[in-house]
Protein backbone atom coordinates (compact mmCIF):
# COMPACT_ATOMS: atom_id res chain seq x y z
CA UNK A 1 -27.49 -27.25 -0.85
CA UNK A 2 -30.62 -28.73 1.12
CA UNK A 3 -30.93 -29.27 4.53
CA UNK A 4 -34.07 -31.14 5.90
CA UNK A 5 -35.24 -30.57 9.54
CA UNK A 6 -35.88 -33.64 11.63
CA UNK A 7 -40.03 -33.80 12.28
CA UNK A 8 -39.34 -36.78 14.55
CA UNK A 9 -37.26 -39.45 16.08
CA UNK A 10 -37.16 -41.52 12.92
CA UNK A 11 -36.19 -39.93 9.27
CA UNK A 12 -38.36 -41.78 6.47
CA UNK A 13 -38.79 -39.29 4.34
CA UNK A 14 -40.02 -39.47 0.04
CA UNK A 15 -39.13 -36.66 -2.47
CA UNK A 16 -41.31 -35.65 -5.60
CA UNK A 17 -39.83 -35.78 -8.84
CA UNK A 18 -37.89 -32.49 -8.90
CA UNK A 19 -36.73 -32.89 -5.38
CA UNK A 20 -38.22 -29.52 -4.09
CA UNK A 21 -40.73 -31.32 -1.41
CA UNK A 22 -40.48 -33.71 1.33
CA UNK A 23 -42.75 -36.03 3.03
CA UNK A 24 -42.21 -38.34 6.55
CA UNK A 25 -43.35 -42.05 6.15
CA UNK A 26 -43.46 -41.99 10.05
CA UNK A 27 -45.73 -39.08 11.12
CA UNK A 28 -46.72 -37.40 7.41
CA UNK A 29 -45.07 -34.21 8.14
CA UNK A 30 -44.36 -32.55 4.85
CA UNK A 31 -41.92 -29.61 4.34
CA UNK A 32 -39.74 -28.17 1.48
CA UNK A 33 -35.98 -27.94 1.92
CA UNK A 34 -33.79 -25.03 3.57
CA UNK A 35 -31.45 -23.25 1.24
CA UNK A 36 -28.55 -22.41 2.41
CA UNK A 37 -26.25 -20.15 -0.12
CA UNK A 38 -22.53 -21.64 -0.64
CA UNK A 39 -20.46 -18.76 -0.13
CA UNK A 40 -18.08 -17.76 -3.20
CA UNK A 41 -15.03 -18.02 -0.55
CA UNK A 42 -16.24 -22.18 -0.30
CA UNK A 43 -16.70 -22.46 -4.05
CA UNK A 44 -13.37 -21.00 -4.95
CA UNK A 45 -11.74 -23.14 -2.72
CA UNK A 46 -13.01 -26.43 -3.77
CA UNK A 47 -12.13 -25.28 -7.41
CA UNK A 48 -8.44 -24.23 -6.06
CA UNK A 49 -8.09 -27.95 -4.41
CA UNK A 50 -9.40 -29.44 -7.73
CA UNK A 51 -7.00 -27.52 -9.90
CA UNK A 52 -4.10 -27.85 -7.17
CA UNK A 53 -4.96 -31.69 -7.70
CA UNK A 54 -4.35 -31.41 -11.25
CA UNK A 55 -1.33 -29.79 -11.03
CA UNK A 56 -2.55 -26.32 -12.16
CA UNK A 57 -0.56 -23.40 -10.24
CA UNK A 58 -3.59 -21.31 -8.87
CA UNK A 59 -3.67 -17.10 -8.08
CA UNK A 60 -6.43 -15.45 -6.23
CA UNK A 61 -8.07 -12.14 -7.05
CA UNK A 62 -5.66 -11.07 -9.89
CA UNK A 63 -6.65 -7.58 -11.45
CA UNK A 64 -5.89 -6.80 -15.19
CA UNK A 65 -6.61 -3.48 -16.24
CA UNK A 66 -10.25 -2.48 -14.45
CA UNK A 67 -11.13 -6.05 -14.01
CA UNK A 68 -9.89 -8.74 -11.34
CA UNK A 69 -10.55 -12.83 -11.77
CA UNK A 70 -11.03 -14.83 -9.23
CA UNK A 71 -8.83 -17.59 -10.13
CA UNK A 72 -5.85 -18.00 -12.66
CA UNK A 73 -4.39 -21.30 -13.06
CA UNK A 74 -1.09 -21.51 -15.16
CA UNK A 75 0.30 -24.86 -16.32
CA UNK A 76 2.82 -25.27 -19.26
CA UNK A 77 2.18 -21.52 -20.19
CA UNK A 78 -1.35 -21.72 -20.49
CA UNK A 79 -3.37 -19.21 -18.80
CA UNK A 80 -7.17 -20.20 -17.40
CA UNK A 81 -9.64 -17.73 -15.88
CA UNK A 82 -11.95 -19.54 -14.10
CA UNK A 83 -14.63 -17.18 -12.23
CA UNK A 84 -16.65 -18.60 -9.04
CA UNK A 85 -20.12 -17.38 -8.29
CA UNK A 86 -22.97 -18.93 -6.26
CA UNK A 87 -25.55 -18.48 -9.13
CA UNK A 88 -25.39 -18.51 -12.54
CA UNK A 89 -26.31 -14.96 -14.17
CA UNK A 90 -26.31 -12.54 -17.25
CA UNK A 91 -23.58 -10.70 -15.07
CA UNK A 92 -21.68 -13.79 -14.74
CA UNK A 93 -21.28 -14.20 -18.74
CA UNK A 94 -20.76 -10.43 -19.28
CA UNK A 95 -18.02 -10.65 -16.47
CA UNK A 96 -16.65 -13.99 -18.00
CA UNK A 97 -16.74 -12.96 -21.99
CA UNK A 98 -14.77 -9.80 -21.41
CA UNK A 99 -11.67 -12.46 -20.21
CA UNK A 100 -12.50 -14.24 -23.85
CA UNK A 101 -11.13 -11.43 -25.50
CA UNK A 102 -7.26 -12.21 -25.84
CA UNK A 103 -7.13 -12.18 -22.18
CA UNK A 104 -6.45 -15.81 -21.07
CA UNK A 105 -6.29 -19.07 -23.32
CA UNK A 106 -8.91 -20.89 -21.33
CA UNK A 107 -11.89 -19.52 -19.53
CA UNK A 108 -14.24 -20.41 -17.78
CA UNK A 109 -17.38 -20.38 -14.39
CA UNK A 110 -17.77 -22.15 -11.77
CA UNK A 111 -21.44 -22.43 -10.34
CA UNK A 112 -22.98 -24.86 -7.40
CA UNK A 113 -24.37 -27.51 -8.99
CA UNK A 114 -28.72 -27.58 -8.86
CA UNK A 115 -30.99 -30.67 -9.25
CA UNK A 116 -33.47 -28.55 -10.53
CA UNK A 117 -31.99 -27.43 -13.02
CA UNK A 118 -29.12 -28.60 -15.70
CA UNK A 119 -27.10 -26.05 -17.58
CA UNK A 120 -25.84 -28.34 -20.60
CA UNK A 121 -29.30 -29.13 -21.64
CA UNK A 122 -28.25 -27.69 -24.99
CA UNK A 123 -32.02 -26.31 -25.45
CA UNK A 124 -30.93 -24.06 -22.57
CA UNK A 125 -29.89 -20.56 -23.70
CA UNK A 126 -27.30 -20.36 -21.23
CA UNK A 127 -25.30 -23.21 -22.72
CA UNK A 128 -25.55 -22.11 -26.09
CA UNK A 129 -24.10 -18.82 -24.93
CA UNK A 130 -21.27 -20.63 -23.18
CA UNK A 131 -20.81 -23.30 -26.11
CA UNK A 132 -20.32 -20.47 -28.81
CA UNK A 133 -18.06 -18.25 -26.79
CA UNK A 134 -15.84 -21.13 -25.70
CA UNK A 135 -16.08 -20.59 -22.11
CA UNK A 136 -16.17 -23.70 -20.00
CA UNK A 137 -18.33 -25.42 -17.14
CA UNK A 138 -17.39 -26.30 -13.62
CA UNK A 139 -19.93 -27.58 -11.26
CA UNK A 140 -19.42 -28.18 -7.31
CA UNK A 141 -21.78 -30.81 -5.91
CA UNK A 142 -22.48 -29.68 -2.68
CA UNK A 143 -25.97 -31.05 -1.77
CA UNK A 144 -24.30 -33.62 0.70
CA UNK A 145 -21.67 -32.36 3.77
CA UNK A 146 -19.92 -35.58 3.39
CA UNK A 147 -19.40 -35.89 -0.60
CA UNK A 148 -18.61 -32.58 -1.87
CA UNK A 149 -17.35 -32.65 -4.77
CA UNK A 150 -15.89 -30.56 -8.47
CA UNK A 151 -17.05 -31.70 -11.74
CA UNK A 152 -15.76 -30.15 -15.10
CA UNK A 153 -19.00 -30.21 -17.26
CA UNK A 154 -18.38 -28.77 -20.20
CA UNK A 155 -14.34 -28.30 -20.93
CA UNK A 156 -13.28 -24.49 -22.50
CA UNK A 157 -12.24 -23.60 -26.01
CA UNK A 158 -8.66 -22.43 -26.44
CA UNK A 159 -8.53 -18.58 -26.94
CA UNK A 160 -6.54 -16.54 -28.96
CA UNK A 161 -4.11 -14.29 -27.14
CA UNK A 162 -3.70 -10.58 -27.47
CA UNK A 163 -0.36 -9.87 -25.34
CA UNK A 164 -1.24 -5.94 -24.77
CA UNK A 165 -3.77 -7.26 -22.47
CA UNK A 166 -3.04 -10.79 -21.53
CA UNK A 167 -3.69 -11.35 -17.69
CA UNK A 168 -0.30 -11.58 -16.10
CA UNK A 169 -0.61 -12.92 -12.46
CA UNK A 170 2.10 -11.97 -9.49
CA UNK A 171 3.93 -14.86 -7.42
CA UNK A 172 2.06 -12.40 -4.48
CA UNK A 173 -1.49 -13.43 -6.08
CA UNK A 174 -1.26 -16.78 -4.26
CA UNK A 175 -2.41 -16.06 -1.01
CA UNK A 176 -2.88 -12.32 -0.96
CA UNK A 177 -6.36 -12.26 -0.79
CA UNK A 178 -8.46 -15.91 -1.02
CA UNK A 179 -10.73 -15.73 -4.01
CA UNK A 180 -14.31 -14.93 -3.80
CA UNK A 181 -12.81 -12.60 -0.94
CA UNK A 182 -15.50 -9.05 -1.56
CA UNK A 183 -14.18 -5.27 -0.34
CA UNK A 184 -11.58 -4.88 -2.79
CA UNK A 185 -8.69 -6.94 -1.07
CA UNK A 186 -6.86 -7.69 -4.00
CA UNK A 187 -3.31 -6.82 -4.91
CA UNK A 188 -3.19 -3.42 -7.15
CA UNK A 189 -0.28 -1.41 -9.11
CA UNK A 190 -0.60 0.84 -6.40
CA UNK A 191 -0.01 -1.54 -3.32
CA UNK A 192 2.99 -2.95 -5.45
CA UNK A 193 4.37 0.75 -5.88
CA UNK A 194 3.60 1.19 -2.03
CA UNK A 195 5.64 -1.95 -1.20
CA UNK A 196 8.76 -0.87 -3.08
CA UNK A 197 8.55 2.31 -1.87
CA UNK A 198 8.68 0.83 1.79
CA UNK A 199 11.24 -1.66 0.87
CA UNK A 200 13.94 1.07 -1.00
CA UNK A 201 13.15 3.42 2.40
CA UNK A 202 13.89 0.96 4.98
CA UNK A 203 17.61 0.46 3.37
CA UNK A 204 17.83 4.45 2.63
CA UNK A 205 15.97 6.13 5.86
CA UNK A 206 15.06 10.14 5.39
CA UNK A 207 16.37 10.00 1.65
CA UNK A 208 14.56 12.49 -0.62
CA UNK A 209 11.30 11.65 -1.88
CA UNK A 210 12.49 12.29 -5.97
CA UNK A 211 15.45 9.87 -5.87
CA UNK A 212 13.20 7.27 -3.90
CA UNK A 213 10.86 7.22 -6.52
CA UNK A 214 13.84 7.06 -9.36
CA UNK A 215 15.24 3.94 -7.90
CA UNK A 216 12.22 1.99 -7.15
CA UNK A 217 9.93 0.53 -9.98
CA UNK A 218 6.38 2.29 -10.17
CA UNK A 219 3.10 2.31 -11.62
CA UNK A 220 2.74 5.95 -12.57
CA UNK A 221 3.63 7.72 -15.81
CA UNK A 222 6.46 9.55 -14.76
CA UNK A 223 8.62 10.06 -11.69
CA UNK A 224 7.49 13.78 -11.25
CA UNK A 225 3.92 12.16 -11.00
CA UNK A 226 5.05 9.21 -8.81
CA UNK A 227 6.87 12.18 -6.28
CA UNK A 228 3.34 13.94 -5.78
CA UNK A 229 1.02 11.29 -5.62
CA UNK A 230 3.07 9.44 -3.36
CA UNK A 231 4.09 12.19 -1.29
CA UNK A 232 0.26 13.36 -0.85
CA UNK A 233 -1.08 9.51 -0.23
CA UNK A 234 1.65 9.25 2.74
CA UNK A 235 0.80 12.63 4.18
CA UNK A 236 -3.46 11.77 4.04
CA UNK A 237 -2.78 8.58 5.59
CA UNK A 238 -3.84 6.28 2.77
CA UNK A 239 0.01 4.88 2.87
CA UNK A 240 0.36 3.29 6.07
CA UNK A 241 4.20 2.83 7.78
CA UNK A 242 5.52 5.90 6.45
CA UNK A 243 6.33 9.91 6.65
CA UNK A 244 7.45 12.45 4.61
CA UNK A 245 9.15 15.74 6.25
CA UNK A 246 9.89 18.93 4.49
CA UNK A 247 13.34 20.01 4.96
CA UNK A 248 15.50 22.56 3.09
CA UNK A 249 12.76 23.13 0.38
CA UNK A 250 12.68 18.85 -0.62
CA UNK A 251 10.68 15.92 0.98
CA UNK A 252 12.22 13.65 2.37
CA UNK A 253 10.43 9.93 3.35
CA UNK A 254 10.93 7.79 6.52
CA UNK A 255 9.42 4.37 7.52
CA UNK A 256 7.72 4.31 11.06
CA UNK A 257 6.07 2.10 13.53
CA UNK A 258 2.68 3.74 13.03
CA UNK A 259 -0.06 1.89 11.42
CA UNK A 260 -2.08 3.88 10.90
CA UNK A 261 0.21 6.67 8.77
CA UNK A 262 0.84 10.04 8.99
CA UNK A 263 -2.76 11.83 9.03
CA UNK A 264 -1.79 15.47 8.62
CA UNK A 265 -1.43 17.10 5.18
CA UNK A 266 1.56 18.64 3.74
């Protein structure tokens, strides 16, 4: 995005060929243009509003496995990764290839969109990489406040699936965290087991730590591993709203007022 400052009362000003330098018919002030750097919060939401638009049914910030996508649109079963960044990188392709690999149907980026330079020049590396793995193209015109807009450049290749690690987004990756969002806001395995946890002890207040964790649905291998963890993240203070009490030789777990959770260890 380029923003010119005003040299005087009246704006007449030329460009050169790759748009990079100004010049003002009225006083011959010359200048280059400010860039200003999109945030990935902006770009994700003009891609949600363009998929929204389309009908697509959007999640932010899902995690699969060790990774998390920015966006997942679903629409007549079809999954579609679509990752937002303000520049286009090797990281960006690393990060988008690995959700190539039986993870989603579609992928693909989403980039601002740069006079200076166009990615589907096919003599441009970057396109060739994107062309042979399939992944798609999104550009978001932003170079004028008033006429923003998202334009699919290059449309993905449908990938095959491997279910064992298809991405598998929550009805609570809608608005959990807003894509783009950075310092790991994102819904995990672990909140989820934290929110059941809270929801079974609300209904069932000072019950014993073991038969919480039977009843509720976890992340953890095994119940006698869900018991410790659990019982240790409450007592540290890492699981907020809740405290476990030692009585008669078994834990037992209550839900509290605190916020900030119980911070002594036991």
């Amino acid at each position: 995005m380029a923003v010119v400052k005003k040299c005087c009362e009246h704006q007449h000003l030329s460009w050169n060929y790759a748009h990079t330098k100004w010049k003002c018919f009225h006083c011959g002030a010359t200048g280059k243009p400010e860039k200003i750097k999109i945030p990935e919060t902006e770009l994700a939401a003009a891609v949600i509003a363009w998929l929204e638009s389309k009908e697509w049914e959007v999640y932010q910030e899902v995690k699969s496995g060790s990774k998390v996508a920015d966006i997942v649109a679903v629409k007549d079963g079809v999954r579609w990764v679509i990752e937002c960044k303000t520049s286009f990188s090797l990281d960006l392709l690393e990060q988008t290839y690995h959700w190539t690999r039986g993870c989603a149907e579609l992928v693909s980026i989403a980039v601002p969109r740069k006079k200076s330079r166009r990615i589907t020049n096919t003599r441009n590396i970057d396109s060739v990489i994107l062309y042979h793995f399939g992944i798609g193209l999104i550009e978001f015109n932003c170079e004028y406040e008033k006429n923003k807009y998202i334009e699919e450049i290059a449309e993905p290749k449908l990938q095959e699936i491997f279910e064992h690690c298809a991405i598998m987004p929550q009805e609570v990756h809608k608005d959990y965290a807003p894509a783009g969002s950075a310092g790991g806001g994102h819904w995990t395995p672990f909140k989820q087991t934290c929110e059941n946890l809270r929801e079974y002890v609300r209904t069932h207040q000072g019950c014993k730590m073991k038969e919480a964790v039977e009843e509720i649905s976890h992340h953890y291998s095994s119940n006698r591993s869900a018991a410790g963890c659990l019982r240790s993240m409450i007592a540290s203070g890492v699981v907020v709203g809740m405290k476990v009490e030692l009585i008669k030789n078994a834990y037992h777990v209550y839900c509290t007022e605190d916020e900030i959770g119980q911070q002594s260890l036991i």
